[in-house]
C-alpha atoms as a PDB file:
ATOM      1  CA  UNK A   1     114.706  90.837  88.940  1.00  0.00           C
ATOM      2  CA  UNK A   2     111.403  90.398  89.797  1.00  0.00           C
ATOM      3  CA  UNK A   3     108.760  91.464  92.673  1.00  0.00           C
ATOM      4  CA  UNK A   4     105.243  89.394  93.331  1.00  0.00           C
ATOM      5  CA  UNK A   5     101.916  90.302  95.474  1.00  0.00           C
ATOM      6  CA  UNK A   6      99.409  88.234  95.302  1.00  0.00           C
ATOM      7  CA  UNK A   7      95.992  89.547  95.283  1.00  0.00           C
ATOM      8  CA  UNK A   8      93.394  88.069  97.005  1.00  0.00           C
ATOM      9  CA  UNK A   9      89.159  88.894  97.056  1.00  0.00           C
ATOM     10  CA  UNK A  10      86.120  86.779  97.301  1.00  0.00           C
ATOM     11  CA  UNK A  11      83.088  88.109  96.043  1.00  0.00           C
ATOM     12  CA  UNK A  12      80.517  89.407  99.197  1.00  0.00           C
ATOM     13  CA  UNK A  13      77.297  91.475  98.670  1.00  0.00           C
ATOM     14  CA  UNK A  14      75.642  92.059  95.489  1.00  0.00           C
ATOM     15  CA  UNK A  15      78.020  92.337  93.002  1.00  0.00           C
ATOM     16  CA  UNK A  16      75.958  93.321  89.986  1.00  0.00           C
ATOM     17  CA  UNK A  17      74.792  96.436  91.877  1.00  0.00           C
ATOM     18  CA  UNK A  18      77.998  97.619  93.054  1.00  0.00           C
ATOM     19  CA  UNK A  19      76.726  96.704  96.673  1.00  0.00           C
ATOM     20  CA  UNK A  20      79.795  94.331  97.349  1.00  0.00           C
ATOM     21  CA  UNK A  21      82.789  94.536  99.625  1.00  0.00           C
ATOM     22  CA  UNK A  22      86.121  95.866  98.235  1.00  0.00           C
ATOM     23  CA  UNK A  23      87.866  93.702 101.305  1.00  0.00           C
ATOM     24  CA  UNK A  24      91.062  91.867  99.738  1.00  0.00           C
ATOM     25  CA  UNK A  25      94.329  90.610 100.686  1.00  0.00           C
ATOM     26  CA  UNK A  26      98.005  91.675  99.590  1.00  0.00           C
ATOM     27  CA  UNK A  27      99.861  88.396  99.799  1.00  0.00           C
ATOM     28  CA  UNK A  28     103.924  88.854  99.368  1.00  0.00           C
ATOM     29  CA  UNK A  29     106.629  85.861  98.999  1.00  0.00           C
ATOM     30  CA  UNK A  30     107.986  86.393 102.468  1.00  0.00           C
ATOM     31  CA  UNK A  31     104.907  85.497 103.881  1.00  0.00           C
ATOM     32  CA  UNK A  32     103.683  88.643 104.709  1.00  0.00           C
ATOM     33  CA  UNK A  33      99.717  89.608 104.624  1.00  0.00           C
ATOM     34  CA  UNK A  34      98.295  92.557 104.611  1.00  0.00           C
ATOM     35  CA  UNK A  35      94.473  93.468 104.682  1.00  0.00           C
ATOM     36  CA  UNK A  36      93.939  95.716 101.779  1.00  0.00           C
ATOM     37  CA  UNK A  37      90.511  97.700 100.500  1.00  0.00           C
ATOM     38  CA  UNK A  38      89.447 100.714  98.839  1.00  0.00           C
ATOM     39  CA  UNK A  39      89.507 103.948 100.503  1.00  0.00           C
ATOM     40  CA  UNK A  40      86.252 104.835 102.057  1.00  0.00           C
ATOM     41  CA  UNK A  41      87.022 108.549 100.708  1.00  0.00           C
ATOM     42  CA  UNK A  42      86.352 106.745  97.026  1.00  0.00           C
ATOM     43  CA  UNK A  43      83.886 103.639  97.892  1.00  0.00           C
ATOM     44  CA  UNK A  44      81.832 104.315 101.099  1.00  0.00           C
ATOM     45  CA  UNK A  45      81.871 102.073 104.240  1.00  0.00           C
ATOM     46  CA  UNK A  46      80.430  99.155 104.749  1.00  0.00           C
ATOM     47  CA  UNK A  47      81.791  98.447 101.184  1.00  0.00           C
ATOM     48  CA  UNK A  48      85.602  99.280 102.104  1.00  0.00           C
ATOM     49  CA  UNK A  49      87.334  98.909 104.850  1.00  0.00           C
ATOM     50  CA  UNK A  50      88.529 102.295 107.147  1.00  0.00           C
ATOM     51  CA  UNK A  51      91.191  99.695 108.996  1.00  0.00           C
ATOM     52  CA  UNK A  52      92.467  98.444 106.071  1.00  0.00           C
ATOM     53  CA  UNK A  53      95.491  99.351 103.694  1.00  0.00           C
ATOM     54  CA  UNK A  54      94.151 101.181 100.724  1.00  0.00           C
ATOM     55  CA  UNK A  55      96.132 101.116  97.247  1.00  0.00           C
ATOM     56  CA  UNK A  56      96.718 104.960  97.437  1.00  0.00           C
ATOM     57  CA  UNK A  57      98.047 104.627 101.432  1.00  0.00           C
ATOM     58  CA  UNK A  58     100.176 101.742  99.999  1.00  0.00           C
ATOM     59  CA  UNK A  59     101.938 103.890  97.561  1.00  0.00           C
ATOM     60  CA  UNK A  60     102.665 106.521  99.882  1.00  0.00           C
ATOM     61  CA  UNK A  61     104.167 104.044 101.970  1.00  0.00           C
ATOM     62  CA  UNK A  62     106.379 102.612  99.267  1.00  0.00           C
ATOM     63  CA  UNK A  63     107.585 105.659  98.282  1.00  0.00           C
ATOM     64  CA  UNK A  64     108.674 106.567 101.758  1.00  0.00           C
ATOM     65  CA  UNK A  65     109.533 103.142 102.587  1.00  0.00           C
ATOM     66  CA  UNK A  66     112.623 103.261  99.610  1.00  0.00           C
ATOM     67  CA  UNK A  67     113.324 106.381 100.499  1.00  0.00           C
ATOM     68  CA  UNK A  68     114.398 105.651 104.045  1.00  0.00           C
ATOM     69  CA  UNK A  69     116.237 102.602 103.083  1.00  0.00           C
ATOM     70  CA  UNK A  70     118.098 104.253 101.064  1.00  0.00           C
ATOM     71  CA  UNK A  71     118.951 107.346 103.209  1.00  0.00           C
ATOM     72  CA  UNK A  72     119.921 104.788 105.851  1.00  0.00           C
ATOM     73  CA  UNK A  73     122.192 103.002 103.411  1.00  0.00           C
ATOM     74  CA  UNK A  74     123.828 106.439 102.505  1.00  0.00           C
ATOM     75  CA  UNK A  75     124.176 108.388 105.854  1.00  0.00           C
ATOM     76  CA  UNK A  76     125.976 104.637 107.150  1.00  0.00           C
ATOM     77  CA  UNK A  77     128.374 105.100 103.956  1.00  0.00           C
ATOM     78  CA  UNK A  78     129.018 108.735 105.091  1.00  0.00           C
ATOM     79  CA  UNK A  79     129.962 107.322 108.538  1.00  0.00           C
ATOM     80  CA  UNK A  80     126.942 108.787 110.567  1.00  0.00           C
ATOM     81  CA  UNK A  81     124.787 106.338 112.319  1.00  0.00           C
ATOM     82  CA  UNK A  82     120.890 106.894 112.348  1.00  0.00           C
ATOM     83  CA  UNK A  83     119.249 105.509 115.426  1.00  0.00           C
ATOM     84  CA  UNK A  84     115.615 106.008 114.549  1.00  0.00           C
ATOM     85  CA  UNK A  85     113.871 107.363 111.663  1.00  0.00           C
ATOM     86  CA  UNK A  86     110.253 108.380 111.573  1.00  0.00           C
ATOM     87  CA  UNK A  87     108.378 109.764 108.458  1.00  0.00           C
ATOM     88  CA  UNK A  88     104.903 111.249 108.403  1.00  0.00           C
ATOM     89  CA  UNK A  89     104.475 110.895 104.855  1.00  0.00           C
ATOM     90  CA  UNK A  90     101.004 112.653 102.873  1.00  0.00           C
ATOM     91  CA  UNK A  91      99.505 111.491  99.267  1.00  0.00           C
ATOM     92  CA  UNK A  92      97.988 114.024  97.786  1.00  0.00           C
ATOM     93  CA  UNK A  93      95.169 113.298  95.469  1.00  0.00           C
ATOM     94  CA  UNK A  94      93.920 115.662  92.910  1.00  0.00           C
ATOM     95  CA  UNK A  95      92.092 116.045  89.255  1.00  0.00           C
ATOM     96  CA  UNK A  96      94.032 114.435  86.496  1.00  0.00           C
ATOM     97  CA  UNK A  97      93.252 116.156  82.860  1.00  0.00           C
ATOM     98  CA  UNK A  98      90.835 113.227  82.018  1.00  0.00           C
ATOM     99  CA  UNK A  99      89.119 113.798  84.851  1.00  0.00           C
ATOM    100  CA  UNK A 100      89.557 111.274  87.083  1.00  0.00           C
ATOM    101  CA  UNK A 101      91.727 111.455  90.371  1.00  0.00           C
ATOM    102  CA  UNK A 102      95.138 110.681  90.689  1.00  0.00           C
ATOM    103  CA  UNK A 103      97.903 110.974  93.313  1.00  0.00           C
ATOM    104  CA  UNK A 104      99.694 113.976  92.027  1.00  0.00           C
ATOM    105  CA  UNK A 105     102.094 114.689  95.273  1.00  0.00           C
ATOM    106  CA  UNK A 106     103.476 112.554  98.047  1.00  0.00           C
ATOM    107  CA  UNK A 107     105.243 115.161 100.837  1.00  0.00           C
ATOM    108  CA  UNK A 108     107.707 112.838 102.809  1.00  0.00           C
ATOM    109  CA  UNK A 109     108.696 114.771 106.029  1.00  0.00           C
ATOM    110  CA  UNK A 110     111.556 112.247 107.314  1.00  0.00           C
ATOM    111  CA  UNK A 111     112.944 113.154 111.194  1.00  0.00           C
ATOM    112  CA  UNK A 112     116.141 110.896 112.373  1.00  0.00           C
ATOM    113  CA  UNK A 113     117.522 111.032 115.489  1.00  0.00           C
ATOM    114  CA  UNK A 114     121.627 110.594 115.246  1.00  0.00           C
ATOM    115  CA  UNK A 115     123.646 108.398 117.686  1.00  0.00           C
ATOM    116  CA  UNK A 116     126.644 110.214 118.326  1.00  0.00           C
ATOM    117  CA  UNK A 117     127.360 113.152 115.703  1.00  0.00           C
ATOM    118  CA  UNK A 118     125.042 113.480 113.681  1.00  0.00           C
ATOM    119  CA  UNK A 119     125.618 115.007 109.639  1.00  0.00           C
ATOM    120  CA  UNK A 120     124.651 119.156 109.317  1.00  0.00           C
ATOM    121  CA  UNK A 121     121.661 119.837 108.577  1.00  0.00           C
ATOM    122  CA  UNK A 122     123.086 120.464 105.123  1.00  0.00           C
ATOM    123  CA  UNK A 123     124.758 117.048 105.070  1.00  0.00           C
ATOM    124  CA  UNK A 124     121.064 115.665 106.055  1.00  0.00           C
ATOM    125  CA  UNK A 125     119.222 117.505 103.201  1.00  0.00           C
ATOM    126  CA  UNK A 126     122.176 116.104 100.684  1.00  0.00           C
ATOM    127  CA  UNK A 127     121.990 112.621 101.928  1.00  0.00           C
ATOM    128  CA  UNK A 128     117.979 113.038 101.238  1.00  0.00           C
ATOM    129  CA  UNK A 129     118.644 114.245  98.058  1.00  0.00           C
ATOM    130  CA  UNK A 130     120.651 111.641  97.295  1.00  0.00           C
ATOM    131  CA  UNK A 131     118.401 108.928  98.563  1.00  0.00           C
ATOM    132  CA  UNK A 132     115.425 110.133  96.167  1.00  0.00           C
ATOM    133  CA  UNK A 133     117.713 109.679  93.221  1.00  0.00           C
ATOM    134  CA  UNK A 134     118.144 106.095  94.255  1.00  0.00           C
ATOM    135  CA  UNK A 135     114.968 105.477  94.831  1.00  0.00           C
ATOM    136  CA  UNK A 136     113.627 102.704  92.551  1.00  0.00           C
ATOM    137  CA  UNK A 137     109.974 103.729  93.218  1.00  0.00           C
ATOM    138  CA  UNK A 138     110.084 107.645  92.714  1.00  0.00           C
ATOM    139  CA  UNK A 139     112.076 107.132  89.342  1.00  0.00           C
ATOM    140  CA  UNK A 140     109.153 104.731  88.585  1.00  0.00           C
ATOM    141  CA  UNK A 141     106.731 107.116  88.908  1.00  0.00           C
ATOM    142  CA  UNK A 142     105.324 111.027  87.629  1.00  0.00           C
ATOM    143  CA  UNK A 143     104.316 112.209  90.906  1.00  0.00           C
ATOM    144  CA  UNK A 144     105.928 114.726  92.497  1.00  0.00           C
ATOM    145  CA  UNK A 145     107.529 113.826  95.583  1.00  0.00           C
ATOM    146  CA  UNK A 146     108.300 116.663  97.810  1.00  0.00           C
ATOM    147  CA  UNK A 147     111.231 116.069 101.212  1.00  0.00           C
ATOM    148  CA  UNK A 148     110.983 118.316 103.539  1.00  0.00           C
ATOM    149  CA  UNK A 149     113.251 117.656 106.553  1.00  0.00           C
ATOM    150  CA  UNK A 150     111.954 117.407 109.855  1.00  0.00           C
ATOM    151  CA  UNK A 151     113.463 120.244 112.494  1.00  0.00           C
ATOM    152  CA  UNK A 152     116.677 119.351 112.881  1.00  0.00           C
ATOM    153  CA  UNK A 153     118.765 118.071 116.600  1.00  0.00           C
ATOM    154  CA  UNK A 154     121.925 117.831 115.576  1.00  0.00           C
ATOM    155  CA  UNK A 155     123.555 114.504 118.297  1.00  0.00           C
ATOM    156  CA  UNK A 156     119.955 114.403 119.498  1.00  0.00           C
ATOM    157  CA  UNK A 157     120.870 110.434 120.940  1.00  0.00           C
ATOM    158  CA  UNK A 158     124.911 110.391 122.755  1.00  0.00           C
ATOM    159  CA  UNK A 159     125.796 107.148 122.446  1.00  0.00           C
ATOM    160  CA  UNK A 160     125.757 105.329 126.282  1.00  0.00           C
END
């Protein structure tokens, strides 16, 4: 199994002095596009792009982004059925050994609302647990990844 992005960037500004834009693309096989650039905290504006999607902010997203999916696969297994699911998720960067900067710990802070009955709040920390065992990104990576579970409603959506 395979996975593809295409990266796109065409030089603008004064490359040999650094002076050029970081502006690119992040092309995927669906179709999908996404305006990418460095972070302005690393390369200052108007070199990067504040709007745009930068590598580290993609990573946190794909992190949480697996980790959802999969929680959603396993609390529909269980027999409880998630209506929404929102997650305020943090990369964390900080000093690596070398030196340089790396993202050392992603905090995902998931909140689902339940239609119907929803699992204990025990249940929902187990199903989480489970769900970052699955998770093909956070076993493909050394960063910590901390869940911590939004307050809990348990049957915070009754079914109409």
């Amino acid at each position: 199994m395979t996975h593809i992005a295409e990266i796109h960037w065409q030089a603008e500004g004064d490359v040999p002095s650094g002076g050029y834009s970081r502006a690119h693309w992040w092309c995927f096989d669906g179709g999908a596009e996404v305006k990418a650039s460095a972070s302005p905290d690393i390369v200052p504006v108007p070199m990067s792009q504040p709007e745009a999607v930068d590598p580290e902010e993609g990573f946190v997203a794909s992190l949480a982004s697996c980790h959802m999916l999969w929680f959603l696969d396993f609390a529909r297994r269980a027999g409880f059925a998630p209506a929404s699911y929102v997650d305020h998720a943090v990369g964390h960067m900080e000093n690596a050994s070398d030196g340089g900067l790396w993202v050392a710990r992603v905090n995902l802070t998931p909140f689902v609302v339940w239609s119907g009955g929803g699992p204990s709040r025990e249940e929902e920390k187990a199903l989480h647990a489970q769900a970052h065992g699955a998770c093909f990104i956070a076993k493909s990576v050394r960063t910590e990844i901390q869940i911590t579970v939004a307050e809990y409603q348990e049957d915070t959506l009754d079914e109409a």
